[in-house]
Protein backbone atom coordinates (compact mmCIF):
# COMPACT_ATOMS: atom_id res chain seq x y z
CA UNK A 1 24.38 1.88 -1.17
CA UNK A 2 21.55 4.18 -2.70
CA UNK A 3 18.05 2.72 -2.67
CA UNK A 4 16.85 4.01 -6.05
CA UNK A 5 13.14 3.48 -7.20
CA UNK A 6 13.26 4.11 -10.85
CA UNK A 7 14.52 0.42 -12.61
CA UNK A 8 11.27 -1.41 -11.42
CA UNK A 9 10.60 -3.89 -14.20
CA UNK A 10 6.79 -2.73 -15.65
CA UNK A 11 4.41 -5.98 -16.82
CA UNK A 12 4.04 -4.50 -20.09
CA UNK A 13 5.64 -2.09 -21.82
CA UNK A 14 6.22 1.01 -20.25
CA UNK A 15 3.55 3.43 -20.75
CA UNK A 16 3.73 6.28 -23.02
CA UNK A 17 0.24 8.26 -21.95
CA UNK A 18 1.03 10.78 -19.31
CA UNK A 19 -1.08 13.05 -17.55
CA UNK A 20 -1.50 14.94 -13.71
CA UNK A 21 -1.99 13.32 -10.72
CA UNK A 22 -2.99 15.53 -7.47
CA UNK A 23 -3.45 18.78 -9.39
CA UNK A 24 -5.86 19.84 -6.81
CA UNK A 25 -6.38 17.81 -3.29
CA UNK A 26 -9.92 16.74 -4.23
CA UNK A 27 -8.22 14.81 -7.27
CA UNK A 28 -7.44 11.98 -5.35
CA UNK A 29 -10.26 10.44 -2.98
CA UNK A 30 -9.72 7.45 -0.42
CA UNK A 31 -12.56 5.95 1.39
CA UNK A 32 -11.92 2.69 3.61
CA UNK A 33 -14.27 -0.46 3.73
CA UNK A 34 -14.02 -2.51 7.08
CA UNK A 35 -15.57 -5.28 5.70
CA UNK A 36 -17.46 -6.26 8.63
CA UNK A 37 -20.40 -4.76 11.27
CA UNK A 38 -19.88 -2.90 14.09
CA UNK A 39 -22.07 -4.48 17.17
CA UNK A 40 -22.98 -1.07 18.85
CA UNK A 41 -21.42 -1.94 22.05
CA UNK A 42 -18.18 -2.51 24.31
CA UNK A 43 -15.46 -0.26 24.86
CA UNK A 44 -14.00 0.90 21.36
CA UNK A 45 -15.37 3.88 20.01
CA UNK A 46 -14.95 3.86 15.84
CA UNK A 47 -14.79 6.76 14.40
CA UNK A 48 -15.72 7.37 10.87
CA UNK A 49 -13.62 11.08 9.75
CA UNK A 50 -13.12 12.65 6.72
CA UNK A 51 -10.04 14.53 6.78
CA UNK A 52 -8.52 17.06 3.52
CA UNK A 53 -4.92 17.45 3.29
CA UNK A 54 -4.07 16.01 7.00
CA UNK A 55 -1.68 12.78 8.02
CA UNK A 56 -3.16 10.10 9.43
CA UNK A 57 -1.06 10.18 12.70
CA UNK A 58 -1.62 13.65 13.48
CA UNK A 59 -5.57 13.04 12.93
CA UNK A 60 -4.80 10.29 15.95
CA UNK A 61 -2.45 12.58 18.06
CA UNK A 62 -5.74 14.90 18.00
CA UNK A 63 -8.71 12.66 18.65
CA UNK A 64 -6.05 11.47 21.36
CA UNK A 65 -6.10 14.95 22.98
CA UNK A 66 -9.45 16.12 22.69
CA UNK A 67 -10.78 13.10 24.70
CA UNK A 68 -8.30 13.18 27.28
CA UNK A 69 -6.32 9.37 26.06
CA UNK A 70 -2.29 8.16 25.63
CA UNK A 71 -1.74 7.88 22.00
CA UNK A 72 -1.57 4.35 22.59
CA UNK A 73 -5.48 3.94 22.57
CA UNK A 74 -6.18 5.46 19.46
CA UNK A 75 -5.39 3.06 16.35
CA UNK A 76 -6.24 3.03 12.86
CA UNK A 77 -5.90 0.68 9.75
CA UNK A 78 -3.78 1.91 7.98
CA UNK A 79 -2.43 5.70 7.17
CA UNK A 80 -3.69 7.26 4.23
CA UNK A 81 -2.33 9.88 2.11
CA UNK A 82 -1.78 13.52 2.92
CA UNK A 83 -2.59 15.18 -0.12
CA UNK A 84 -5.89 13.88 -0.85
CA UNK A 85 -9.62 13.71 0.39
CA UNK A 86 -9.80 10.46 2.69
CA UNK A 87 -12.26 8.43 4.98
CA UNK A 88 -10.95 6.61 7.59
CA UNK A 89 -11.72 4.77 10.44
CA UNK A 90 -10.01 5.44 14.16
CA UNK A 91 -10.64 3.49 17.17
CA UNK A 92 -10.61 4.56 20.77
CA UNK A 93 -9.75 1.94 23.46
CA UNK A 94 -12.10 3.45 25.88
CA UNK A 95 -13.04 1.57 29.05
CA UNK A 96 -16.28 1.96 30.80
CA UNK A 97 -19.34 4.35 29.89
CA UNK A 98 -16.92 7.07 28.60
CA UNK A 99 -19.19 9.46 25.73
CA UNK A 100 -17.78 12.14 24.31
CA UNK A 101 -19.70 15.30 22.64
CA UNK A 102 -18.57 14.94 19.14
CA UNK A 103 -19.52 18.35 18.22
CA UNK A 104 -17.11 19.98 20.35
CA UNK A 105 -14.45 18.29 17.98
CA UNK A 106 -13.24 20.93 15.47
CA UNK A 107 -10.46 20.82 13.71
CA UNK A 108 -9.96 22.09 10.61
CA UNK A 109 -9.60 19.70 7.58
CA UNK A 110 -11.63 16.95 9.29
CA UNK A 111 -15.42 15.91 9.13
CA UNK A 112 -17.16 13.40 11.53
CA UNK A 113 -19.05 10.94 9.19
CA UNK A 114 -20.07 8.77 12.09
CA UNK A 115 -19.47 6.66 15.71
CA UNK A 116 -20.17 3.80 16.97
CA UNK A 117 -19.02 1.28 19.45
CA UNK A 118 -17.45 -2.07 19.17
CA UNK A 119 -16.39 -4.92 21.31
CA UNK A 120 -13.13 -4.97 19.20
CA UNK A 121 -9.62 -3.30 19.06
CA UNK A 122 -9.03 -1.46 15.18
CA UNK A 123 -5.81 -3.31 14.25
CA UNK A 124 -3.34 -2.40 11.67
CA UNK A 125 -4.68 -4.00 8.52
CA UNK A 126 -8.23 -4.94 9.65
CA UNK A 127 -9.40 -3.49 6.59
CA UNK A 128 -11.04 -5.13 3.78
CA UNK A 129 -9.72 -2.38 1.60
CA UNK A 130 -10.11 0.99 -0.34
CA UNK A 131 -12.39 2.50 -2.83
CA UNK A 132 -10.31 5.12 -4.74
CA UNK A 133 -11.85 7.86 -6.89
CA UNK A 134 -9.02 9.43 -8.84
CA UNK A 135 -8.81 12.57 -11.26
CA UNK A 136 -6.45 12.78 -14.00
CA UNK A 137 -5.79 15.72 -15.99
CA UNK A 138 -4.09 16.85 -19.00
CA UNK A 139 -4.54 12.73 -19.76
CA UNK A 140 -2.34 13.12 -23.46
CA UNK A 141 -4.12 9.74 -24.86
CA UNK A 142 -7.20 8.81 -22.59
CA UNK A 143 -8.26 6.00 -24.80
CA UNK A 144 -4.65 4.42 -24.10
CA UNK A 145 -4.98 5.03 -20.32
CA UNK A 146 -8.74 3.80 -20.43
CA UNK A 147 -7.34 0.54 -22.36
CA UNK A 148 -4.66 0.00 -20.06
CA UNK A 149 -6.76 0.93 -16.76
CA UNK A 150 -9.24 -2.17 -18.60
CA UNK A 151 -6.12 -4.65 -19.38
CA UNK A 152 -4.98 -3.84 -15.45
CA UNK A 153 -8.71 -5.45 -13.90
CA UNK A 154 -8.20 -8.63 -16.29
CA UNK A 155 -4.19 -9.21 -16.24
CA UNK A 156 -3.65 -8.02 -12.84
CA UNK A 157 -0.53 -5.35 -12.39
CA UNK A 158 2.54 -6.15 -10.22
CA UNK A 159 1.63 -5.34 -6.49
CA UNK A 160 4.55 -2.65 -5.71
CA UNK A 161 4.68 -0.91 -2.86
CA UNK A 162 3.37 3.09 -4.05
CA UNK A 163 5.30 5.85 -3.59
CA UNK A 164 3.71 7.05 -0.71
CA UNK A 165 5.59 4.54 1.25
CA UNK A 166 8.98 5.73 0.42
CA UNK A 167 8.83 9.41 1.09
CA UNK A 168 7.73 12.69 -1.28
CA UNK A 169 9.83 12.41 -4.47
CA UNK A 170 10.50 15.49 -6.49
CA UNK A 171 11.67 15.59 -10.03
CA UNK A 172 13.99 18.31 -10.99
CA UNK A 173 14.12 20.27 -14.25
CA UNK A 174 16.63 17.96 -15.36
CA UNK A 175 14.30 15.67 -15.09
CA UNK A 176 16.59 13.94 -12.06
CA UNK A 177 14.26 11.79 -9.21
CA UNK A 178 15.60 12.91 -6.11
CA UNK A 179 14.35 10.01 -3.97
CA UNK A 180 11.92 10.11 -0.58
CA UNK A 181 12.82 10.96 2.73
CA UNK A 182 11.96 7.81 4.12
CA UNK A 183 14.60 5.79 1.86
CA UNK A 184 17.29 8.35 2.99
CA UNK A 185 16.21 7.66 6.77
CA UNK A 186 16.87 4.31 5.71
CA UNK A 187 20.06 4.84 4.01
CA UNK A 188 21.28 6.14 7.03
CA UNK A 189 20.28 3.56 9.29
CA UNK A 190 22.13 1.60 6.88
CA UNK A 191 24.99 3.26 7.47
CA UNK A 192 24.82 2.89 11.51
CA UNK A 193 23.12 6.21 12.09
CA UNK A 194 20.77 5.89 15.11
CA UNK A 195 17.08 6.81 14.38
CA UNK A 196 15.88 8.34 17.65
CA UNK A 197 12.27 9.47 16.80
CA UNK A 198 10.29 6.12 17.26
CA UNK A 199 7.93 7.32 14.29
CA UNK A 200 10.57 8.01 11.65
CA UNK A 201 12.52 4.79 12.74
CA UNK A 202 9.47 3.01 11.87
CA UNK A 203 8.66 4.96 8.54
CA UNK A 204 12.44 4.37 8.14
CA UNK A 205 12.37 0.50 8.39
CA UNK A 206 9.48 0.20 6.60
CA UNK A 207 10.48 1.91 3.41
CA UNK A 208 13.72 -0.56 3.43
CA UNK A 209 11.40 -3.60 4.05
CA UNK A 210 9.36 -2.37 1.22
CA UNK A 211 11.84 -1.29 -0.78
CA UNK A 212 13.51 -4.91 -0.78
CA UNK A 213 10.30 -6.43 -1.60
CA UNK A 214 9.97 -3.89 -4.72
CA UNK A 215 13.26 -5.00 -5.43
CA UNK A 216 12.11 -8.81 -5.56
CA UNK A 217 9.05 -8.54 -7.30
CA UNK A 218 11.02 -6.61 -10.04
CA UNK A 219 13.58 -9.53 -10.53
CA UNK A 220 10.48 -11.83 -10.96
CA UNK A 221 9.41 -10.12 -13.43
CA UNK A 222 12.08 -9.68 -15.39
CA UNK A 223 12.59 -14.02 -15.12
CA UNK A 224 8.92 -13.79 -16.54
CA UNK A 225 7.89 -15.83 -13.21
CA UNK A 226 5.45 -12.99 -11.98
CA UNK A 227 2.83 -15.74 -12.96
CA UNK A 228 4.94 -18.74 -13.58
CA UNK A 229 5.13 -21.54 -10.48
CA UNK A 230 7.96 -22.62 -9.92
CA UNK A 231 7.93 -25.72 -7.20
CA UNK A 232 8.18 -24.58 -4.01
CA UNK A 233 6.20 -21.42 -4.78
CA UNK A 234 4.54 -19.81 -1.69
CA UNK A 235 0.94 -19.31 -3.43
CA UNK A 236 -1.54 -16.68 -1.58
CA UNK A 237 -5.35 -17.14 -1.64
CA UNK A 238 -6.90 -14.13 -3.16
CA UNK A 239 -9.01 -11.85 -0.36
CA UNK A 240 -7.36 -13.54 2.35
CA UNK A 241 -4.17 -14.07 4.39
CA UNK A 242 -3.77 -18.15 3.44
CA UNK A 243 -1.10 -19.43 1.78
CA UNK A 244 0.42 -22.94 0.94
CA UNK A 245 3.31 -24.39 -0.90
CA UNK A 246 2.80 -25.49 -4.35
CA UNK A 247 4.32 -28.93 -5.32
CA UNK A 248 4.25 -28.13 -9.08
CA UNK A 249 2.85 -25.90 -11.75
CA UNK A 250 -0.27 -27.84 -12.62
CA UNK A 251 -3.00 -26.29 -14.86
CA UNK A 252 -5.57 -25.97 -12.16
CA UNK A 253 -2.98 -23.56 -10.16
CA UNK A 254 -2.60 -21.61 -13.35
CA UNK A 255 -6.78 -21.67 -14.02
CA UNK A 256 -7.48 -20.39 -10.61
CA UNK A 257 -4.17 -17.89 -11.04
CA UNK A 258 -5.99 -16.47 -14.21
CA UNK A 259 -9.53 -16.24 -12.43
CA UNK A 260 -8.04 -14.45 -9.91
CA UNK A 261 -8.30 -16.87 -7.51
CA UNK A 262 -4.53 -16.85 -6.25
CA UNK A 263 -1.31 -14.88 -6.92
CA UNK A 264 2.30 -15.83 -6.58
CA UNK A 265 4.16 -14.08 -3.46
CA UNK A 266 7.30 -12.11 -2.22
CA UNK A 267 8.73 -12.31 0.57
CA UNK A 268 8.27 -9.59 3.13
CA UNK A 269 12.13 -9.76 4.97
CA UNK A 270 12.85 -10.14 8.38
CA UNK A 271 13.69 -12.73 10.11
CA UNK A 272 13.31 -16.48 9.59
CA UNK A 273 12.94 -18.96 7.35
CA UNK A 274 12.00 -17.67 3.96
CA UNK A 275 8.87 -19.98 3.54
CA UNK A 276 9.57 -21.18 -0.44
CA UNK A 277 10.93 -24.17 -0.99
CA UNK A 278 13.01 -26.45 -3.72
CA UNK A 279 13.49 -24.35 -6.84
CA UNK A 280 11.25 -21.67 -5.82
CA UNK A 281 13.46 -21.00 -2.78
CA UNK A 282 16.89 -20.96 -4.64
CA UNK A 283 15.96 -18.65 -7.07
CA UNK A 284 14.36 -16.28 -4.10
CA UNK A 285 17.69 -16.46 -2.20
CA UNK A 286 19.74 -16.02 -5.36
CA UNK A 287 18.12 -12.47 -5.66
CA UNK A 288 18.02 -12.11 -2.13
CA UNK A 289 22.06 -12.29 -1.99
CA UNK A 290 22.18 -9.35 -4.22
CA UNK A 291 21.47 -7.44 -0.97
CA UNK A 292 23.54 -8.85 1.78
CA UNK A 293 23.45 -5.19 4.15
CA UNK A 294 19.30 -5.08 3.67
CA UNK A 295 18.51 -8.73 4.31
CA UNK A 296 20.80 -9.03 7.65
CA UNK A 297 19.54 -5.49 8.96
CA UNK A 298 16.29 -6.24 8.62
CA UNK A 299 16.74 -9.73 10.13
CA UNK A 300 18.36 -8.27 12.97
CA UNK A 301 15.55 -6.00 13.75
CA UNK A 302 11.90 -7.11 15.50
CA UNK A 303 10.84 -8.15 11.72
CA UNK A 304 8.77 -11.74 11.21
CA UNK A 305 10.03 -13.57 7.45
CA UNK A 306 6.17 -12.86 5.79
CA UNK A 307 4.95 -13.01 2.46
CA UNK A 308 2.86 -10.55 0.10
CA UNK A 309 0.87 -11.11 -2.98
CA UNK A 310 2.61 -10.38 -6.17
CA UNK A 311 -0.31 -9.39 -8.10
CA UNK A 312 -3.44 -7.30 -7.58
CA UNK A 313 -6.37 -6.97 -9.87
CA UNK A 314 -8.70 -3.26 -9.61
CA UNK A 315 -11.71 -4.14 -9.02
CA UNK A 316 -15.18 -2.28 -9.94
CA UNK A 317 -13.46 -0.14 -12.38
CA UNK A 318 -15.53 2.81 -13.86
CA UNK A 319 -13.50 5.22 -16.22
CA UNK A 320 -15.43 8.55 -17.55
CA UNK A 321 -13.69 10.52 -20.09
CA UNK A 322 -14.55 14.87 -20.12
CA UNK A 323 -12.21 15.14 -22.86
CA UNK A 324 -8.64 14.85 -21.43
CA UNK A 325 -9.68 14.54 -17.90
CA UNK A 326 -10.57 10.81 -16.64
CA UNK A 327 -11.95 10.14 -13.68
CA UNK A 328 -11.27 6.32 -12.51
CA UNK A 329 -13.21 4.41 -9.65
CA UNK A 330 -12.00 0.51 -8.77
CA UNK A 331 -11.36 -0.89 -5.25
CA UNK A 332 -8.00 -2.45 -3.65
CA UNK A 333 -7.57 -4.89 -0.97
CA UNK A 334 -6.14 -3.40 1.82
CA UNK A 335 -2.66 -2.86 1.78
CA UNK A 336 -2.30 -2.57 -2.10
CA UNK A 337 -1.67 1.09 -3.80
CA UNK A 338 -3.52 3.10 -6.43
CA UNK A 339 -0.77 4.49 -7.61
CA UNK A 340 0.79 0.69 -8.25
CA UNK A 341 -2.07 0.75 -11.02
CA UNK A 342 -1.74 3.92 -12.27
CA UNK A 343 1.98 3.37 -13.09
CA UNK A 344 1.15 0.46 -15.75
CA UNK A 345 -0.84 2.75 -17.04
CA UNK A 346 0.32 6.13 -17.63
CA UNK A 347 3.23 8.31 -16.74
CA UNK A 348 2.06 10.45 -13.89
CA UNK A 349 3.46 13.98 -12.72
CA UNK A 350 2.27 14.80 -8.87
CA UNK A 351 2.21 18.14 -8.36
CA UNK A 352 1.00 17.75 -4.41
C-alpha cells in the first residue's frame, strides 16, 4: 500500500491564497517555552541553544561529544526543524560537580543563549509549547490569508501531524508530490523490510503512527464529527494531558468545546484497547478496519493505544502585512505544527 498525504479532508474550503514558505532559513523561527522554572541546582545541565539550519539530533550527538557523555544523557523535547532558526532546550544527565567551559563550545550554526541546572531529567514532551515567527512571501491575497490566519485562533484548525514528520516532500514540474522519506521507510517496513538504523526505525514508525492518525482525523472530518460528540467520545482537556469519556453530547460539552476548553480526540495506535466507547468506538473501529496491515503492525510493535487532540487553536496571533509579505506570530502547545495552521490557510510552496 502507498501512504499518500494529499486527500486530507481541510475544515473549510480549501484555500486558494498561496504564497512561499522557507524562502530563506530566517523565514521560519521556532523558540520553545518550558513552561516551568529551573531550580539552579542538581545534576541536569539545561541548555538553552540557538541553532540555524542544524537537526536536532546532531545538535545532541555534539553537546554529547564535547563534554565527554553517551548519547543517552543528552535529551531534548522535542526535535525541531532543520531549515529554520530555532531555540531549544537540551539537557545533560550529569552526575556530581561536573562544569563545563561553555565558550570552548563552537560549532557552527549554534548559539548558547543560556545554562542552568535542574534537579530534573528533560523528557520528550516536557514542553509547554512553541512560539513560531513565520515569513511568507509572494502572499497572492494577504487579506485572505490574514482572514483565515484570524478564523484559525477562533474555530480552531484540525490538529494534523505537519509535514515535517513524514519526510522532505518535493513537488515535481508536473506538479506530482513525491512523498517523504520517512513514509517510504515505513512502506518498507510494511512490506517486512528490516530497519537496522535504530534512528530511522524510529522516524520510520513514527511517520506510520502519525500517518494513521492523519488518516483518522480526516475521516472525522469528512462525517462532520471533528466537533460533534458522539457517546463514548474520548474528550481531552485543553493545556493538559486529561481526558474522560463523554456520556452524551450535552450543551455544556459543546460551550466549553467552543471556548476552547476541550477538543475531541484520535487515537494514537498501538496497542490496546482503543479507549472510546458505545457509538463513538464503532465508528473509530469502522475507519480503523480500513487499515488492517497499519493497525496490527503498529500493535505488534512497543506502541501504548493513546489519544491526541483533534483540534488546536493559535494562540497570540499577530499578522503584519509589508505588502505581499506577512509575517505571523501565535503559539502552539507542544506537539502541535505550524504548518497544520498554515495549510487552512494558504497554499504553501517550501523551497528549503
Amino acid at each position: 500500500m502507498q501512504l499518500n498525504t494529499q486527500h486530507w479532508q481541510y475544515l473549510n474550503d480549501k484555500p486558494v491564497a498561496s504564497g512561499l514558505l522557507k524562502q530563506q532559513v530566517e523565514d521560519f523561527k521556532v523558540t520553545e517555552e518550558l513552561g516551568y522554572t529551573l531550580s539552579g541546582e542538581g545534576e541536569h545541565i539545561y541548555i538553552e541553544l540557538e541553532k540555524t539550519q542544524l537537526n536536532t539530533a546532531f545538535v545532541a550527538e555534539q553537546l554529547a561529544s564535547f563534554c565527554g557523555l553517551p548519547l543517552r544523557q543528552v535529551t531534548y523535547a522535542g526535535r525541531k526543524d532543520k531549515y529554520a532558526v530555532t531555540r531549544q532546550w537540551f539537557g545533560l544527565h550529569v552526575p556530581g560537580k561536573a562544569e563545563f567551559n561553555w565558550d570552548e563550545f563552537t560549532l557552527e550554526g549554534t548559539r548558547i543563549l543560556q545554562v542552568k541546572r535542574h534537579n530534573k531529567k528533560l523528557r520528550t514532551g516536557q514542553l509547554k509549547g512553541n512560539t513560531f515567527e513565520i515569513t511568507l512571501r509572494d502572499v497572492s491575497e494577504p487579506k485572505a490569508v490574514t482572514d483565515r490566519l484570524h478564523q484559525a485562533a477562533q474555530q480552531g484548525v484540525p490538529n494534523y501531524y505537519g509535514s515535517q514528520r513524514f519526510g522532505i516532500q518535493r513537488i515535481s514540474e508536473s506538479g506530482e508530490v513525491n512523498r517523504g522519506g520517512n513514509l517510504l521507510m515505513a512502506e518498507r517496513m510494511l512490506n517486512g523490510e528490516v530497519i537496522k538504523n535504530r534512528n530511522k526505525r524510529s522516524m520510520a514508525l513514527s511517520a506510520l503512527r502519525s500517518w494513521l492518525f492523519n488518516e483518522m482525523l480526516s475521516a472525522r472530518i469528512a462525517e462532520g464529527r471533528l466537533k460533534a460528540i458522539l457517546p463514548g467520545d474520548v474528550i481531552n482537556l485543553t493545556g493538559s494531558n486529561s481526558i474522560f469519556v463523554a456520556d452524551e453530547e450535552t450543551e455544556v460539552l459543546i460551550e466549553r468545546l467552543d471556548r476552547q476548553d476541550l477538543s475531541t480526540t484520535v487515537p494514537l495506535w498501538g496497542k490496546g484497547d482503543i479507549g472510546s466507547a458505545g457509538a463513538a468506538k464503532t465508528a473509530e473501529l469502522k475507519t480503523a478496519a480500513g487499515y488492517p496491515e497499519v493497525t496490527a503492525f503498529l500493535a505488534g510493535q512497543k506502541l501504548s493505544m493513546e489519544r491526541r487532540a483533534a483540534i488546536i487553536w493559535p494562540q497570540r496571533l499577530e499578522c503584519n502585512q509589508q505588502g505581499d509579505t506577512l509575517i505571523i506570530r501565535f503559539f502552539l502547545p507542544s506537539g502541535c505544527f505550524a504548518t497544520t495552521v498554515l495549510r487552512e490557510c494558504l497554499l504553501t510552496t517550501e523551497l528549503a
